[in-house]
C-alpha atoms as a PDB file:
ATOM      1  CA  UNK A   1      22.444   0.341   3.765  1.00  0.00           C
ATOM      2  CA  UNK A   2      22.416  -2.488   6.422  1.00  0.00           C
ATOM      3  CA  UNK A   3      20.269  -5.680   4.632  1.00  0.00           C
ATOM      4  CA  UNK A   4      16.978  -6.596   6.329  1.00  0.00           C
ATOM      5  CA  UNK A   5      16.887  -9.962   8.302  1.00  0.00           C
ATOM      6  CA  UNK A   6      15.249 -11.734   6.051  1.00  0.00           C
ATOM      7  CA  UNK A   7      14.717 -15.357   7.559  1.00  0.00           C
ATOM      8  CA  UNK A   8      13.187 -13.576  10.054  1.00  0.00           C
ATOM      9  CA  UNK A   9      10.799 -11.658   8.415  1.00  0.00           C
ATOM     10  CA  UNK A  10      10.046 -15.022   6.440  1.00  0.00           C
ATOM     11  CA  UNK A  11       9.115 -17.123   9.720  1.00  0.00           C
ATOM     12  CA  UNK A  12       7.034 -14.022  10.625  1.00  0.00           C
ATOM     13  CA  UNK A  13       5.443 -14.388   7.250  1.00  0.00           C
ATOM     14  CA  UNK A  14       4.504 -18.026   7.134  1.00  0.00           C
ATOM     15  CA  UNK A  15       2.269 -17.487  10.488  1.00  0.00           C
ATOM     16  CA  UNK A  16       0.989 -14.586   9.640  1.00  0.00           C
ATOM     17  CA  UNK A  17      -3.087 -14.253   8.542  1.00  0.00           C
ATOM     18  CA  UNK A  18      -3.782 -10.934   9.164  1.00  0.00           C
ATOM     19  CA  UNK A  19      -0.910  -8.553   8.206  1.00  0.00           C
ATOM     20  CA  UNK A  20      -0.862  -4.858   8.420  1.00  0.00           C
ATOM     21  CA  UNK A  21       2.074  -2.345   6.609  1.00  0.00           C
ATOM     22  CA  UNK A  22       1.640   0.726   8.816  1.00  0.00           C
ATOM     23  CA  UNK A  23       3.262   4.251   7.946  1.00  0.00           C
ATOM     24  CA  UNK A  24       3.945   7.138  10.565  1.00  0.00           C
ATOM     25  CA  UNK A  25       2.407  10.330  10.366  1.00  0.00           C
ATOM     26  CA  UNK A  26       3.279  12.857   7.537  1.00  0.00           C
ATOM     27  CA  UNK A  27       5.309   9.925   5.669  1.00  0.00           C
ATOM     28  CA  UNK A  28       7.893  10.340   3.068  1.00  0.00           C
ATOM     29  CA  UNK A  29       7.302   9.389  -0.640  1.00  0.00           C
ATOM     30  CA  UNK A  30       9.864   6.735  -0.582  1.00  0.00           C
ATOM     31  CA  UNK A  31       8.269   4.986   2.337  1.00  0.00           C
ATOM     32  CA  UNK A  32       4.854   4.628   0.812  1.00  0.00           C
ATOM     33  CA  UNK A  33       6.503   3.321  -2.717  1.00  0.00           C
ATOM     34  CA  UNK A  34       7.924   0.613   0.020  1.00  0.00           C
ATOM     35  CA  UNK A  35       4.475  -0.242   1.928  1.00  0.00           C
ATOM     36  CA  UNK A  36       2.480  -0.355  -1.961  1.00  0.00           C
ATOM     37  CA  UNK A  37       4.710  -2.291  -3.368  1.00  0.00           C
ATOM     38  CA  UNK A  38       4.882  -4.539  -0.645  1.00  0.00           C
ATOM     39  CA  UNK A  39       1.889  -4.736  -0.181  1.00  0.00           C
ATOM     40  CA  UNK A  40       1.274  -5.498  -3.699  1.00  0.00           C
ATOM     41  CA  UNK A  41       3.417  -8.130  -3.351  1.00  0.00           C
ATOM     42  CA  UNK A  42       2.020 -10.097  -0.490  1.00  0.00           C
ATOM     43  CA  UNK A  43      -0.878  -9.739  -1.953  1.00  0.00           C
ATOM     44  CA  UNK A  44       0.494 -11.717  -4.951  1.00  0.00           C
ATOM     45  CA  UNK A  45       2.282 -14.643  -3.237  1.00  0.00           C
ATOM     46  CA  UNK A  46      -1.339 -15.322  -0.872  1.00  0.00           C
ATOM     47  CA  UNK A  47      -0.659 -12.983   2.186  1.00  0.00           C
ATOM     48  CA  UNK A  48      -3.378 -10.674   1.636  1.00  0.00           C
ATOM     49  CA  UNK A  49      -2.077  -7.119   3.399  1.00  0.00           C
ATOM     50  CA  UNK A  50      -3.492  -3.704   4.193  1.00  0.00           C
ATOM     51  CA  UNK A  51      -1.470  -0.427   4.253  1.00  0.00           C
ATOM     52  CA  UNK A  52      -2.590   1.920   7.074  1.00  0.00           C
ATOM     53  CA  UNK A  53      -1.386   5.592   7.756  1.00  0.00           C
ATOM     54  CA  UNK A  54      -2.710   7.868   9.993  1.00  0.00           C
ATOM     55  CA  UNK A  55      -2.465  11.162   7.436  1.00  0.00           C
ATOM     56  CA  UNK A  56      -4.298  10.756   4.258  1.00  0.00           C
ATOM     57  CA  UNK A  57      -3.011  10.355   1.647  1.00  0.00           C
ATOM     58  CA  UNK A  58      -2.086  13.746  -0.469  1.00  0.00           C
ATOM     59  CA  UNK A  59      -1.994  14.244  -4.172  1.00  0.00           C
ATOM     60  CA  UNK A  60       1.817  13.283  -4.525  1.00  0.00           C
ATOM     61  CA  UNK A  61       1.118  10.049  -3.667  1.00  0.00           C
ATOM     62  CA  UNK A  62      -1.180   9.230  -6.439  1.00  0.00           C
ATOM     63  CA  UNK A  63       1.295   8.485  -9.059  1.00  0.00           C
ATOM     64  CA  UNK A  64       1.890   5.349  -7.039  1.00  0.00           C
ATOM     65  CA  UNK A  65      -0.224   2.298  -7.630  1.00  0.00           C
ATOM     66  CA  UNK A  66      -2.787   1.141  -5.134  1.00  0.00           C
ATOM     67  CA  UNK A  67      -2.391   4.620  -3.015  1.00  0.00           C
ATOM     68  CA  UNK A  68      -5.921   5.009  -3.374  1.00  0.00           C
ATOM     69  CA  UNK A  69      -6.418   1.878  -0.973  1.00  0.00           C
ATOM     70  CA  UNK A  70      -4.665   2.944   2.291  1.00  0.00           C
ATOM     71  CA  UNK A  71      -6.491   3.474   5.279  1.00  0.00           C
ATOM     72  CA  UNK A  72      -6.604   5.880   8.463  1.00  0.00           C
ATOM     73  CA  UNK A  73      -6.932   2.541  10.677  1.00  0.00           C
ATOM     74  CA  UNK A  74      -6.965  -0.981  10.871  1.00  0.00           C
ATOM     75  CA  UNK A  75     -10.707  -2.273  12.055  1.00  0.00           C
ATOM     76  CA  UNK A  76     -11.582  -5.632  13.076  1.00  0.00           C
ATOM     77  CA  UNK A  77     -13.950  -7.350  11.076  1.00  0.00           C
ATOM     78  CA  UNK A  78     -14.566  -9.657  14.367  1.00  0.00           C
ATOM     79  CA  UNK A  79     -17.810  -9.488  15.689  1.00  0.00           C
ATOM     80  CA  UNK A  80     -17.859 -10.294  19.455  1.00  0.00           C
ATOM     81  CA  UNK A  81     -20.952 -10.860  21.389  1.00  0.00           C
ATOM     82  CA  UNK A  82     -20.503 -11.262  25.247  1.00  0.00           C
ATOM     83  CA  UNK A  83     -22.854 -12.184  28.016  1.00  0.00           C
ATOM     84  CA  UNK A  84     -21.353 -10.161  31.080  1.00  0.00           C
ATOM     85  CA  UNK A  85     -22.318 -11.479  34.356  1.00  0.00           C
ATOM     86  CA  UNK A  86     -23.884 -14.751  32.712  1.00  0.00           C
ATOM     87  CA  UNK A  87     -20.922 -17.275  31.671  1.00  0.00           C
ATOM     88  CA  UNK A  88     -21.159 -19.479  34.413  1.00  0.00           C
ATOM     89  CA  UNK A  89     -24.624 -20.013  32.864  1.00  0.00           C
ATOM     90  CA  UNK A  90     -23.082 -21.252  29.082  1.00  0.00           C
ATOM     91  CA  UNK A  91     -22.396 -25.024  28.670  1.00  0.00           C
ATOM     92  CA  UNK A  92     -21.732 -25.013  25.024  1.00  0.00           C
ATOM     93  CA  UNK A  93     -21.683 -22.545  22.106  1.00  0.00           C
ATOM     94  CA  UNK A  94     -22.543 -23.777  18.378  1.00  0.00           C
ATOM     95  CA  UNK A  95     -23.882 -22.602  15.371  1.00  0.00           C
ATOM     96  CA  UNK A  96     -26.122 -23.718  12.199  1.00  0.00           C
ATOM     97  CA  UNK A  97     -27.735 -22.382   8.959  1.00  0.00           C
ATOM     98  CA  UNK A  98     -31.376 -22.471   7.947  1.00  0.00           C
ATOM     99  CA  UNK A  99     -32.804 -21.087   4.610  1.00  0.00           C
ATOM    100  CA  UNK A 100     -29.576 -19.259   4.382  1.00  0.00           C
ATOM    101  CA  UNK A 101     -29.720 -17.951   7.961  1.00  0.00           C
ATOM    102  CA  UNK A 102     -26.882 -17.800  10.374  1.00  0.00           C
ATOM    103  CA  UNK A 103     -28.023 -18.911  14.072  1.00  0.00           C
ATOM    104  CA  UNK A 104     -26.163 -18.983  17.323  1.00  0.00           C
ATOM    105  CA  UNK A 105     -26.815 -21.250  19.811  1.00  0.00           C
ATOM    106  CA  UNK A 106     -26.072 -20.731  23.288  1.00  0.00           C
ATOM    107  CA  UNK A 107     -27.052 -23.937  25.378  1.00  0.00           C
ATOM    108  CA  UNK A 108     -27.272 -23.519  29.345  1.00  0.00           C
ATOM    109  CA  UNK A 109     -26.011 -25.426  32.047  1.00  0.00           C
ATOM    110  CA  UNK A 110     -28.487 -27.918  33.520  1.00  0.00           C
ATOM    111  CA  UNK A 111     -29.913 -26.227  36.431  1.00  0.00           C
ATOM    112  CA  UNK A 112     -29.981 -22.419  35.245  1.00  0.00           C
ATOM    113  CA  UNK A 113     -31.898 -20.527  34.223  1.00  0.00           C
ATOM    114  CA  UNK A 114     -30.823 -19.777  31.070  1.00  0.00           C
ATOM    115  CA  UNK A 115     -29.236 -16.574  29.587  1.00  0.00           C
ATOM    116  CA  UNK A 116     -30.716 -13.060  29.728  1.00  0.00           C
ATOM    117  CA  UNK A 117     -31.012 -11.765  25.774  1.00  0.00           C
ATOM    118  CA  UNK A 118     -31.587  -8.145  27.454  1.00  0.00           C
ATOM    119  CA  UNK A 119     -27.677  -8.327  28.466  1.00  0.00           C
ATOM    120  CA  UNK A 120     -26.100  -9.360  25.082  1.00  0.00           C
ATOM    121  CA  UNK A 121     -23.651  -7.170  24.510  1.00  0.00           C
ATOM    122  CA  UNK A 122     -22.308  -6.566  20.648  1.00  0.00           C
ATOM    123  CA  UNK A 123     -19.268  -5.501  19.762  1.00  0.00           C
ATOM    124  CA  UNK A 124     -15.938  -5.079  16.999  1.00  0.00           C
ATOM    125  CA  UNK A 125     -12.982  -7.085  18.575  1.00  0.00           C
ATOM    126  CA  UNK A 126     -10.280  -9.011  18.020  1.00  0.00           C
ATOM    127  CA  UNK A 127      -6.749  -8.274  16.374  1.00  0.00           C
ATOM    128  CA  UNK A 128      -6.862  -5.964  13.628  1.00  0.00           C
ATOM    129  CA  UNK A 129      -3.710  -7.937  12.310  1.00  0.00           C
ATOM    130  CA  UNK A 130      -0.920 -10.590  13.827  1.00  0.00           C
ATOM    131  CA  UNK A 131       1.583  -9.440  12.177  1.00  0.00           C
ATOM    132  CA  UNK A 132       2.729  -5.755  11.792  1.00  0.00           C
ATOM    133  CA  UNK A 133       5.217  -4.349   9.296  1.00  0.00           C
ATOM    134  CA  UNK A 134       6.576  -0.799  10.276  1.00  0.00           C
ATOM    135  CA  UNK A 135       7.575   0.884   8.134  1.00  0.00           C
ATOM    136  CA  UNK A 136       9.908   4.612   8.263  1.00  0.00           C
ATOM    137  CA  UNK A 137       9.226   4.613  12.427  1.00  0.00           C
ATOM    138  CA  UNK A 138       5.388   4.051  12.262  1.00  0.00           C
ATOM    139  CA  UNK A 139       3.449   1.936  15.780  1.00  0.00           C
ATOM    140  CA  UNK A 140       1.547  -0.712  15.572  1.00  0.00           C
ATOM    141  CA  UNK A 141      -0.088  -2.280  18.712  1.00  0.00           C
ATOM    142  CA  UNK A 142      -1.186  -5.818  19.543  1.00  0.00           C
ATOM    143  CA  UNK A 143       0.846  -7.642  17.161  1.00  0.00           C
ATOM    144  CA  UNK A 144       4.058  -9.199  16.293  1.00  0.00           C
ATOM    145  CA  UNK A 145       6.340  -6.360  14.533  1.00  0.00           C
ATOM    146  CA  UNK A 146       9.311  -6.232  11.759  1.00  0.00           C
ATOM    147  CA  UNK A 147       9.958  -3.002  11.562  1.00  0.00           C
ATOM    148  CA  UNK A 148      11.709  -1.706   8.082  1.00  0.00           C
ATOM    149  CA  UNK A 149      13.556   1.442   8.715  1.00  0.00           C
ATOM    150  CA  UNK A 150      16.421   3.321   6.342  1.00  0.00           C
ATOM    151  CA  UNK A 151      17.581   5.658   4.322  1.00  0.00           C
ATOM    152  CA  UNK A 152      16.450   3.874   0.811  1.00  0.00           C
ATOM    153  CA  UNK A 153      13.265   1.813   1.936  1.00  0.00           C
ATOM    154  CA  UNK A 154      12.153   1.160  -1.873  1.00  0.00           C
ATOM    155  CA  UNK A 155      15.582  -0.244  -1.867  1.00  0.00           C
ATOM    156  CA  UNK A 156      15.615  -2.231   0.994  1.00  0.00           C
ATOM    157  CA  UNK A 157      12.021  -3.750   0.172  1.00  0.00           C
ATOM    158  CA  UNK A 158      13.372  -4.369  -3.341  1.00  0.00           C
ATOM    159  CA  UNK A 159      16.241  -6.814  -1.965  1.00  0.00           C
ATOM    160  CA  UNK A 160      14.252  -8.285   0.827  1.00  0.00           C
ATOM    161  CA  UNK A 161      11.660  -9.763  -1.396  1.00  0.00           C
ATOM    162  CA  UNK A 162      14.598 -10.464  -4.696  1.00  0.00           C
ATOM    163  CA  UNK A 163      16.061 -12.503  -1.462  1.00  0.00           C
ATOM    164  CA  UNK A 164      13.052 -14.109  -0.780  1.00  0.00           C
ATOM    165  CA  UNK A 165      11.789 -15.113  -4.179  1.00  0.00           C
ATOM    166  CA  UNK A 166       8.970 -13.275  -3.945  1.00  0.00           C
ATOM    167  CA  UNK A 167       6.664 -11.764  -7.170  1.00  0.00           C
ATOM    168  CA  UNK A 168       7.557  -8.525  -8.044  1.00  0.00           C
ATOM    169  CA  UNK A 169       4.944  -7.671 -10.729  1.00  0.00           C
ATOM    170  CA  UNK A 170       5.251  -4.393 -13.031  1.00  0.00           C
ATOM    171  CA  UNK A 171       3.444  -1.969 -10.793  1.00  0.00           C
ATOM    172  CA  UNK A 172       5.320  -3.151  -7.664  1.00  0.00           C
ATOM    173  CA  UNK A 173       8.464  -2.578  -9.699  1.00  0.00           C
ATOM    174  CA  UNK A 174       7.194   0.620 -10.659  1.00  0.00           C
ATOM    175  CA  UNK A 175       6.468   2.061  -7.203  1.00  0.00           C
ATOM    176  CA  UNK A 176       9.342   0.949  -6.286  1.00  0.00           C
ATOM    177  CA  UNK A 177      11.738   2.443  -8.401  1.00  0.00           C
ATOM    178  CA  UNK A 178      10.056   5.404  -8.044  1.00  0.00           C
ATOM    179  CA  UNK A 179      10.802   5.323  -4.499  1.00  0.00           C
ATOM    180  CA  UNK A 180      14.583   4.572  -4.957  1.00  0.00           C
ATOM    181  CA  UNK A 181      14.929   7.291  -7.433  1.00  0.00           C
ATOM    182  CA  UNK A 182      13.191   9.764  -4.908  1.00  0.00           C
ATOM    183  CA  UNK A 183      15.120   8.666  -2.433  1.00  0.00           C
ATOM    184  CA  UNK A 184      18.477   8.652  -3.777  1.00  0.00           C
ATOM    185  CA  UNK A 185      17.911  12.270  -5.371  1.00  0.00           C
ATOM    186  CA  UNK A 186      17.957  10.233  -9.095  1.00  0.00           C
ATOM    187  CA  UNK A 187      20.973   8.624  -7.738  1.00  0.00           C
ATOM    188  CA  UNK A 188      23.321  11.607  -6.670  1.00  0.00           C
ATOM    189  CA  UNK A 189      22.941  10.690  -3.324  1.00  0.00           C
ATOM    190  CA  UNK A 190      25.778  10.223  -0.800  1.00  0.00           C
ATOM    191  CA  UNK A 191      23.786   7.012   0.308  1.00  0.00           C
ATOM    192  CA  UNK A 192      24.142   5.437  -3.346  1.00  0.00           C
ATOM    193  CA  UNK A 193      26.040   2.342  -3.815  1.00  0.00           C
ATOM    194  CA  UNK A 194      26.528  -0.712  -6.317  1.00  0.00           C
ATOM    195  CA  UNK A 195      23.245  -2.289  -4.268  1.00  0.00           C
ATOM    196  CA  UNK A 196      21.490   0.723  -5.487  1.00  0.00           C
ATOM    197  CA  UNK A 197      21.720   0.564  -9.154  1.00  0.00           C
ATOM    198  CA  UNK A 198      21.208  -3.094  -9.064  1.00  0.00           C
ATOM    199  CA  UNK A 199      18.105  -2.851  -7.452  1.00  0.00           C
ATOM    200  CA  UNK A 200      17.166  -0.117  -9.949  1.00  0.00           C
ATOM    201  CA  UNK A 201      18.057  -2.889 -12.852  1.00  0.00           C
ATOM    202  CA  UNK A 202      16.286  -5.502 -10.633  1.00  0.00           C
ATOM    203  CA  UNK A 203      13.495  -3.701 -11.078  1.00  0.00           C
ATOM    204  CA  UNK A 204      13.178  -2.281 -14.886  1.00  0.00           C
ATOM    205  CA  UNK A 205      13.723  -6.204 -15.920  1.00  0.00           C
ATOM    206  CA  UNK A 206      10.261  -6.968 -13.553  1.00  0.00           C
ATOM    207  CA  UNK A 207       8.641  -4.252 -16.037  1.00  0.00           C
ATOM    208  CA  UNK A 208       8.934  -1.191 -14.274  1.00  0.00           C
ATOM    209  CA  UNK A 209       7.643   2.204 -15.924  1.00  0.00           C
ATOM    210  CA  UNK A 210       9.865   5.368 -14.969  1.00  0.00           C
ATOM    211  CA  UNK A 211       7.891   8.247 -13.730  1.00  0.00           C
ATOM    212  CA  UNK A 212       8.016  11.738 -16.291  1.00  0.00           C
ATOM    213  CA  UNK A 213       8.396  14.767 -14.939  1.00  0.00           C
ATOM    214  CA  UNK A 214       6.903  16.048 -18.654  1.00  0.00           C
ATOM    215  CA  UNK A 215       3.720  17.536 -18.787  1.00  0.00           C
ATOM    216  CA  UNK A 216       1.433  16.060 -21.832  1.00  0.00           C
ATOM    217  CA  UNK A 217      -0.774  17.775 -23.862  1.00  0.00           C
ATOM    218  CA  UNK A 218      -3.467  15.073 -22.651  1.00  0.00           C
ATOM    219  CA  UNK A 219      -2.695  17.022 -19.056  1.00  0.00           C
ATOM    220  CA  UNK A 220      -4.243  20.363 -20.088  1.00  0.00           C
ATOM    221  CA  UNK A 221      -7.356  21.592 -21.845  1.00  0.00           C
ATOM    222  CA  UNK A 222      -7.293  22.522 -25.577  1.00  0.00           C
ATOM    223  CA  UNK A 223      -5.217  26.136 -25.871  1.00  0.00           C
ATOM    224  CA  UNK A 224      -3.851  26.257 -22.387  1.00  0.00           C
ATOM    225  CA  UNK A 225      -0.467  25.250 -23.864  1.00  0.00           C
ATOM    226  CA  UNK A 226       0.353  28.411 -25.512  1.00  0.00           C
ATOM    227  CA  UNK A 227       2.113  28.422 -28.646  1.00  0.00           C
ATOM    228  CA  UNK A 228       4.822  30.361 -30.575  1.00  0.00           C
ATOM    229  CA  UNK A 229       5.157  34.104 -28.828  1.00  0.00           C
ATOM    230  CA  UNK A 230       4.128  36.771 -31.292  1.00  0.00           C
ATOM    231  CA  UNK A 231       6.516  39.029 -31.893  1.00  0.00           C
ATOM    232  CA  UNK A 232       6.602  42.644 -30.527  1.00  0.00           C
ATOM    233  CA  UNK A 233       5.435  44.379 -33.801  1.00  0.00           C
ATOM    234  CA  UNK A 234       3.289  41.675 -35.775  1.00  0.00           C
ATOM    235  CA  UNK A 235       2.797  41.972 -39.471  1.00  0.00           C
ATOM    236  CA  UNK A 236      -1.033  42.030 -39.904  1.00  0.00           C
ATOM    237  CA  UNK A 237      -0.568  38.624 -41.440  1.00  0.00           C
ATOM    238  CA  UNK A 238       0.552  36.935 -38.393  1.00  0.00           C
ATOM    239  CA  UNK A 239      -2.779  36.444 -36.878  1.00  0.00           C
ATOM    240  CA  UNK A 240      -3.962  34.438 -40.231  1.00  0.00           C
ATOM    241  CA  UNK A 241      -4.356  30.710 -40.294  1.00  0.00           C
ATOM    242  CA  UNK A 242      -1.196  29.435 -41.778  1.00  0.00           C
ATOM    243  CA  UNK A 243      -1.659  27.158 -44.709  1.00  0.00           C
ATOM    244  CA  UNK A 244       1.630  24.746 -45.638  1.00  0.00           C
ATOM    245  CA  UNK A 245       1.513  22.887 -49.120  1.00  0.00           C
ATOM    246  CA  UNK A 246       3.638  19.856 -49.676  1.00  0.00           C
ATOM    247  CA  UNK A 247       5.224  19.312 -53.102  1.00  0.00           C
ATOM    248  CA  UNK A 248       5.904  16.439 -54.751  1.00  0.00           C
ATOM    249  CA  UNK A 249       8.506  15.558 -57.802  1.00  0.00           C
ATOM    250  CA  UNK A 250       7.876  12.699 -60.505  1.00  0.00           C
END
């Protein structure tokens, strides 16, 4: 698969302070590995990062660390106040603390009258994020994009930030192999190529933990794993506790 530009996505990086990993609707396994791990990664190096998706996310997902974080939205924790019809009135705007009190000041022109409190308006505003990475075809608006698109995201992700020198820690490595494996059908894809399985080694030396397909006995309630099959015409002594004595030789 074609390598992500990553000097690009590096400038984009260093002037980012709000970034947000957004997935499309109804996403594929393989692209949320991509925006967790990422994520988890960002988070790492000191670009703190939110994953948003507009589906929720469903029970599949939850093998994948940090899946219990993404959001349905990106909201601005902004607060805006405005003063419509009243800003030729505002000479200065400043701001102190008293007994642990935030306070506003709003200082008139000479000559006014002052502002009307009754017309504050109060609302959320401002950029959710100012910097966007899209990820399997998802939107984001208002903000400066790299968008991540392929057949093997985990895999892509995985080189990008092995190119970059930044942390992969064990449950980024994790989600992401997961994702590659998914993605790749456990590697019989058509799509798999020497990149592939040396992202997959990239990743088991940063610690990462293959998924099992196995059910545990830890999984079910005692008895619901049944046990030997009886057989069609029982002695009566097959229902009887079964008692084993070891023997020992001097």
């Amino acid at each position: 698969m074609a390598r992500l530009d990553s000097t690009l996505f590096q400038s984009l990086l260093d002037s980012a302070r709000q970034i947000a990993i957004s997935l499309p609707k109804n996403p594929k396994f393989d692209a949320v590995a991509a925006a967790l791990a990422l994520k988890l990664s960002l988070d790492q190096s000191g670009k703190p990062a939110s994953v948003v998706c507009p589906d929720p996310m469903t029970v599949e997902f939850h093998r994948l660390v940090g899946a219990d974080v993404v959001a349905t939205g990106v909201g601005s924790k902004n607060l805006v106040i405005t003063f419509p019809g009243q800003t030729e009135n505002v000479d200065k705007v400043s701001y102190n603390i008293e007994n642990g009190i935030l306070q506003l000041v709003i200082t008139p022109k000479t000559g006014t009258t002052g502002l009307d409190p009754k017309k504050l308006q109060f609302t959320a505003g401002g950029a959710g994020a100012d910097l966007a990475i899209l990820i399997g075809g998802a939107d984001f608006p208002d903000a400066k994009q790299f968008r991540l698109d392929g057949d093997n995201l985990s895999e892509a992700v995985t080189l990008l930030l092995t190119e970059l020198r930044l942390p992969i820690n064990p449950d980024a490595a994790s989600n992401l192999l997961q994702g590659l494996e998914v993605a790749s059908n456990n590697f019989t894809s058509i799509s798999v190529t020497a990149d592939t399985f040396e992202a997959a080694a990239n990743l088991l030396r940063h610690g990462a933990r293959r998924a099992s397909n196995l059910a545990t006995a830890e999984e079910f309630p005692a008895g619901s794993i049944p046990a030997e099959a009886p057989p069609a015409d029982p002695e009566p002594d097959w229902y009887e506790p079964k008692i084993y004595r070891g023997t020992s030789t001097s």
